[in-house]
Structure formats: structure tokens, C-alpha cells
N, C-alpha and C. Protein backbone atom coordinates (compact mmCIF):
# COMPACT_ATOMS: atom_id res chain seq x y z
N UNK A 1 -10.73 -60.36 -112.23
CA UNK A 1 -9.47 -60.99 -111.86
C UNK A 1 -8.71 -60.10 -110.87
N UNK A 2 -8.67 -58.69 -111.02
CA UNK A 2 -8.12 -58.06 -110.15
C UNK A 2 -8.48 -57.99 -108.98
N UNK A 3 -9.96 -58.09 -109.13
CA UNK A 3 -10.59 -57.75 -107.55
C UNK A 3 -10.53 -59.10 -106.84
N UNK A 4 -10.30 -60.08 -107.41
CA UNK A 4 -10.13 -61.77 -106.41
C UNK A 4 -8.69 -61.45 -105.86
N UNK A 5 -7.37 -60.94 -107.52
CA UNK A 5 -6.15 -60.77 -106.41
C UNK A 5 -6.02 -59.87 -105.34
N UNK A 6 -7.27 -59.06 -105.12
CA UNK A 6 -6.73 -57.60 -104.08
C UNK A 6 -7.30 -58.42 -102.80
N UNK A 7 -8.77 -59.12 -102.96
CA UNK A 7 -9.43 -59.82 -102.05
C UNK A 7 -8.21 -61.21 -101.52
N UNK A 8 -7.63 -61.44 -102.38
CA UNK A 8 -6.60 -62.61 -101.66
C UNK A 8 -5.59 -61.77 -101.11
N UNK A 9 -4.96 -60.59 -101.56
CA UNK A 9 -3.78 -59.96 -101.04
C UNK A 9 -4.13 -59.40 -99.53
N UNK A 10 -5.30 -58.61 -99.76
CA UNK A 10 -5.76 -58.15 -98.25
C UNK A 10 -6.31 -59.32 -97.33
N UNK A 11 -6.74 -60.44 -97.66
CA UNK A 11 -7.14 -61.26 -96.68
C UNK A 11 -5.90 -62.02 -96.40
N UNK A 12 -4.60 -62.26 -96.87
CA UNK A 12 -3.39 -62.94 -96.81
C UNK A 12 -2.88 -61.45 -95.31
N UNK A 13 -2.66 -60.91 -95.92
CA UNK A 13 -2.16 -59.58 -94.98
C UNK A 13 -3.25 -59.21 -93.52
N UNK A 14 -4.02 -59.75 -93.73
CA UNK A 14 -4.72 -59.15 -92.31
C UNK A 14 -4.82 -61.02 -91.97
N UNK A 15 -5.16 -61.88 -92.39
CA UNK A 15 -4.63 -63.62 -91.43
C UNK A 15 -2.95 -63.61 -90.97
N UNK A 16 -2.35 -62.72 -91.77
CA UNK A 16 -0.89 -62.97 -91.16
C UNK A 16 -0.66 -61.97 -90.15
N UNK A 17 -1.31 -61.11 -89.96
CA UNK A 17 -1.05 -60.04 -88.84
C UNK A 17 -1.07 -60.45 -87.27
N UNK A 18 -1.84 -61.47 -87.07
CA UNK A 18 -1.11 -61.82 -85.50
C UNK A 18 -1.15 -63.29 -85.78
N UNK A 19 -2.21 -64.03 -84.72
CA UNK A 19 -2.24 -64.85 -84.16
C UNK A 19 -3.34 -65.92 -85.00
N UNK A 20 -3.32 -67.42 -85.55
CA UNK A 20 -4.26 -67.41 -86.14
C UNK A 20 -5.52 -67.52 -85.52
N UNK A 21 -7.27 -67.08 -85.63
CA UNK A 21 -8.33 -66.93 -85.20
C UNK A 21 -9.54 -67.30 -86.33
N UNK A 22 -10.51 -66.98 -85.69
CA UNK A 22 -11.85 -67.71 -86.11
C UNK A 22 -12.27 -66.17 -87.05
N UNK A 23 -12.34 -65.14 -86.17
CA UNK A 23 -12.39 -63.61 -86.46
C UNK A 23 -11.13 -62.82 -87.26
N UNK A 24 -11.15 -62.72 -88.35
CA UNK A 24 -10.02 -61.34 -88.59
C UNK A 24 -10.28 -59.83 -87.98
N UNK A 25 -9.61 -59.14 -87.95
CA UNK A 25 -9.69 -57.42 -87.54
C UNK A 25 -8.87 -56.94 -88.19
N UNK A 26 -9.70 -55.94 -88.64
CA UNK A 26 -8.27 -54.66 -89.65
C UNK A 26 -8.92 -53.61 -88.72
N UNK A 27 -7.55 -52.81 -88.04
CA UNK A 27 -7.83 -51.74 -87.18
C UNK A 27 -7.50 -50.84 -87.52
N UNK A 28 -6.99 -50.69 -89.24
CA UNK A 28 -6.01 -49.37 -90.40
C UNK A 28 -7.46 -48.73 -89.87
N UNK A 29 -7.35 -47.49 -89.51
CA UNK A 29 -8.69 -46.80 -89.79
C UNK A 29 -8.67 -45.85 -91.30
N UNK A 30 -7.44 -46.20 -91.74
CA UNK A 30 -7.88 -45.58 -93.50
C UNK A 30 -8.25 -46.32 -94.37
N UNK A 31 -8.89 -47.84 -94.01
CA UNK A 31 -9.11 -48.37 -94.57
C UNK A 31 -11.04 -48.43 -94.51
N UNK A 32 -11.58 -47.54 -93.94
CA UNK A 32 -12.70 -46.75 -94.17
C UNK A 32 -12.97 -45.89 -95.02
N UNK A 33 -11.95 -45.83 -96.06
CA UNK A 33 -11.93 -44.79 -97.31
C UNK A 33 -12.49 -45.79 -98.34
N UNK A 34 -12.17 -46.96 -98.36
CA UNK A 34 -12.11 -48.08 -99.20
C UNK A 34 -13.93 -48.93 -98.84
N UNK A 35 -14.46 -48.84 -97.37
CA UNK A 35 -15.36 -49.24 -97.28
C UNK A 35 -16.37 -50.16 -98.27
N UNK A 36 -16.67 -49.62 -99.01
CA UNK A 36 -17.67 -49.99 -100.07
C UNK A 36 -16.91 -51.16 -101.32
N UNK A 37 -15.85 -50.75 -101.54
CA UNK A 37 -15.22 -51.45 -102.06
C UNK A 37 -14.40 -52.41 -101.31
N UNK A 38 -13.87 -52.39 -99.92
CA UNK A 38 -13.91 -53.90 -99.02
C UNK A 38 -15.41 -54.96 -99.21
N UNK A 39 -16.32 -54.11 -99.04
CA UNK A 39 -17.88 -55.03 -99.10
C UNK A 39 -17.67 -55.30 -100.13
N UNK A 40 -17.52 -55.19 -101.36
CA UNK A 40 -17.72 -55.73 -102.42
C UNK A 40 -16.74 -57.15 -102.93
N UNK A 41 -15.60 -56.94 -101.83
CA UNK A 41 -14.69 -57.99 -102.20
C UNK A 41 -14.72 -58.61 -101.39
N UNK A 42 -15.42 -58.79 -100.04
CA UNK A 42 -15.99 -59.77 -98.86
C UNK A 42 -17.25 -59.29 -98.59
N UNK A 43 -18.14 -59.53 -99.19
CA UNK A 43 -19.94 -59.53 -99.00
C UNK A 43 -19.91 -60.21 -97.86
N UNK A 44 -19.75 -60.71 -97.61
CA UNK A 44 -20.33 -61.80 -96.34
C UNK A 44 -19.52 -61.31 -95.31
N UNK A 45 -18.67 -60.16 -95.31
CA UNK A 45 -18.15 -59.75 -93.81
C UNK A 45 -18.63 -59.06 -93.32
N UNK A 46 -18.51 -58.60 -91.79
CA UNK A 46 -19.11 -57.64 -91.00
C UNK A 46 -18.31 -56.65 -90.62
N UNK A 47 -19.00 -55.43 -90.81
CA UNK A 47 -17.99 -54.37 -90.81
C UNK A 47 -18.53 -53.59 -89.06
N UNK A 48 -17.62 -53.07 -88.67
CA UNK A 48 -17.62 -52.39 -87.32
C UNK A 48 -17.03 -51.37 -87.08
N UNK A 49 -17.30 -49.90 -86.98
CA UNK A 49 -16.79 -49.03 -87.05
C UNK A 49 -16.54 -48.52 -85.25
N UNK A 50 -15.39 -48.44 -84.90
CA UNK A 50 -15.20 -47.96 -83.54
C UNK A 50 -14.25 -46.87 -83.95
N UNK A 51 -15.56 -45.92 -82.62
CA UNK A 51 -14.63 -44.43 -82.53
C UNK A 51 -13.97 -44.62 -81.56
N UNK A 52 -12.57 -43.84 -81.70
CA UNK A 52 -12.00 -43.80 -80.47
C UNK A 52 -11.97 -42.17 -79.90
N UNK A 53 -11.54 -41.79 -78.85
CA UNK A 53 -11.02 -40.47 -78.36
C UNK A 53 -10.13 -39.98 -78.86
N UNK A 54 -10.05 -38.95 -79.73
CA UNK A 54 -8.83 -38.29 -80.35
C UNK A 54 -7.79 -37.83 -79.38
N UNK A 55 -8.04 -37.65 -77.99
CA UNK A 55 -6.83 -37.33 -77.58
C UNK A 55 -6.18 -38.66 -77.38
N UNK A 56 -6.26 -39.79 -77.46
CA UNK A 56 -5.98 -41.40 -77.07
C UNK A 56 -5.29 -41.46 -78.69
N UNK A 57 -5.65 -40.80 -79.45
CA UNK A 57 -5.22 -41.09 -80.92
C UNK A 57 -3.99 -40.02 -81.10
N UNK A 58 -4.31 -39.10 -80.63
CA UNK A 58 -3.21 -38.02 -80.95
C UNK A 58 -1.73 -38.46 -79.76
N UNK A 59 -2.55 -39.15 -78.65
CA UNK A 59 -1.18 -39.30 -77.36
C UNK A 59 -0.23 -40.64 -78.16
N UNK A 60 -1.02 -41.53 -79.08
CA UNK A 60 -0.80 -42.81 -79.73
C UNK A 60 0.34 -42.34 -80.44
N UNK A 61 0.31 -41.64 -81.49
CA UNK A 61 0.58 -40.80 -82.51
C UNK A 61 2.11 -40.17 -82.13
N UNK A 62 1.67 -39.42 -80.90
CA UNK A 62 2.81 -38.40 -80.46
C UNK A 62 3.66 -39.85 -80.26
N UNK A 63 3.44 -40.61 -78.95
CA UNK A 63 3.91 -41.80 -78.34
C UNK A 63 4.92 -42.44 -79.42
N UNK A 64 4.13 -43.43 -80.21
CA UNK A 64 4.94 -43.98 -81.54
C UNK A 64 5.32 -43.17 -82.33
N UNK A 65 5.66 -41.99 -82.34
CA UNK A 65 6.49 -41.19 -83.31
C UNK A 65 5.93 -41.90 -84.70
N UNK A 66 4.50 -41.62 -85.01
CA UNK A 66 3.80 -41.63 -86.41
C UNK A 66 4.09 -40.47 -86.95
N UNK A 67 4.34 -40.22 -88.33
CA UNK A 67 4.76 -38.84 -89.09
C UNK A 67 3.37 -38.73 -89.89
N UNK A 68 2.53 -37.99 -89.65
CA UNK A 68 1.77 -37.26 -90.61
C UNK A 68 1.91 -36.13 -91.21
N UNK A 69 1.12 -35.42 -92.33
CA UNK A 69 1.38 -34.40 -92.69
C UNK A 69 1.50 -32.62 -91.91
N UNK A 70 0.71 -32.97 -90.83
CA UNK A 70 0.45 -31.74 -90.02
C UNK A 70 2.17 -31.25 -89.69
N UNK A 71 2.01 -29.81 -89.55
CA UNK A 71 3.08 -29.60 -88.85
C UNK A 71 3.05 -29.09 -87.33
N UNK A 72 2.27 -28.56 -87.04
CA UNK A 72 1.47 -28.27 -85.34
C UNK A 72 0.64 -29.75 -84.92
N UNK A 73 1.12 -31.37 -85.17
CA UNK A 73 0.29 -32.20 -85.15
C UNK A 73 -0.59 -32.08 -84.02
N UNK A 74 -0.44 -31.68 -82.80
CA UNK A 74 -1.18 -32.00 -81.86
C UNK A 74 -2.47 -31.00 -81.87
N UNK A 75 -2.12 -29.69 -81.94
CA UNK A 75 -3.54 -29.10 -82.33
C UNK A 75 -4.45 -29.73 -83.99
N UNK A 76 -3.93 -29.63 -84.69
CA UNK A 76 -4.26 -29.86 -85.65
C UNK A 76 -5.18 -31.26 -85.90
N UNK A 77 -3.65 -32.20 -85.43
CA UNK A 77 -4.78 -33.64 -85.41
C UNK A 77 -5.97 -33.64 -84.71
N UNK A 78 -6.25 -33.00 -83.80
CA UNK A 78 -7.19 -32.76 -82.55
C UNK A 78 -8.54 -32.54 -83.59
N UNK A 79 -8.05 -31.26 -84.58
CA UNK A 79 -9.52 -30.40 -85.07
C UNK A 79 -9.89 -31.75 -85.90
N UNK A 80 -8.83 -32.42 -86.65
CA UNK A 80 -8.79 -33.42 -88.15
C UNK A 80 -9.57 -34.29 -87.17
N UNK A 81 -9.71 -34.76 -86.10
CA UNK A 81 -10.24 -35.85 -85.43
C UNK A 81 -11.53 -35.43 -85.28
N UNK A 82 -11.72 -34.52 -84.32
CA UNK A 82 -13.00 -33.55 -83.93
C UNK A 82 -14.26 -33.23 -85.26
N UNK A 83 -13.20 -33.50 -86.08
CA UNK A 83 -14.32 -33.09 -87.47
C UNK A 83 -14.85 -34.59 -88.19
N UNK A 84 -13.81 -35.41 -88.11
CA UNK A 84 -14.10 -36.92 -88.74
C UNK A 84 -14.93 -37.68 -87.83
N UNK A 85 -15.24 -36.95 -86.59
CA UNK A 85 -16.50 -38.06 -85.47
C UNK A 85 -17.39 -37.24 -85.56
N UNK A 86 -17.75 -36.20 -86.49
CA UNK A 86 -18.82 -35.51 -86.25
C UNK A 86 -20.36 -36.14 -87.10
């Protein structure tokens, strides 16, 4: 029962995020922590993992004034990136 309401809550939240389409996209990239357990609550979806350039992520970041934990974010996020595409 829980896993149908999380599978309706996340598929309600990513159809309402833009425009309606044939395709959904979730572009959270922390939602690659969850991986295995997204498949399990949409078997029949296709998953696609795109890397991006960490400096395009870190300029994003700086840009929209995102708060993460780092306190030197720009070196730091750099290595945290550099190590998660390895």
C-alpha cells in the first residue's frame, strides 16, 4: 500500500512539473540514490542517466544561489562532482 501511494505521489509530482507530454523527466539528480527502488515502483520505465560537466553544475549552483553543505562550494563541489563521474 505504501509503495502504490509513493508511486502515485511521485508520478502526480513529476506530470505536474511542466507541460502535459507523452514522456515524463525527473532531472532531481538525487533521485539516483533511490534508483532501484524508482524501478521497482515503475518497472516498465526507462531510466537515463546523463552526465553533465561539473563546472556547468557548479556555475548552475553558484548562478541560482543553491545552498549546499560545502563551505568553499566551488572547489569542493568541483572534487564532489569529479569523484561522482568517475
Amino acid at each position: 500500500v505504501l509503495d502504490s501511494a509513493v508511486a502515485a505521489f511521485t508520478l502526480e509530482i513529476i506530470a505536474r512539473h511542466g507541460e502535459p507530454a507523452y514522456r515524463l523527466c525527473n532531472k532531481d539528480p538525487f533521485s539516483l540514490r533511490s534508483s532501484v527502488y524508482l524501478h521497482s515502483l515503475f518497472p516498465n520505465a526507462k531510466f537515463v542517466l546523463m552526465l553533465r560537466d561539473g563546472r556547468a553544475v557548479v556555475h548552475s549552483i553558484i548562478s541560482r544561489k543553491v545552498w549546499y553543505q560545502f563551505t568553499d562550494i566551488h572547489r569542493l563541489y568541483m572534487k564532489f562532482c569529479n569523484k561522482r563521474t568517475k
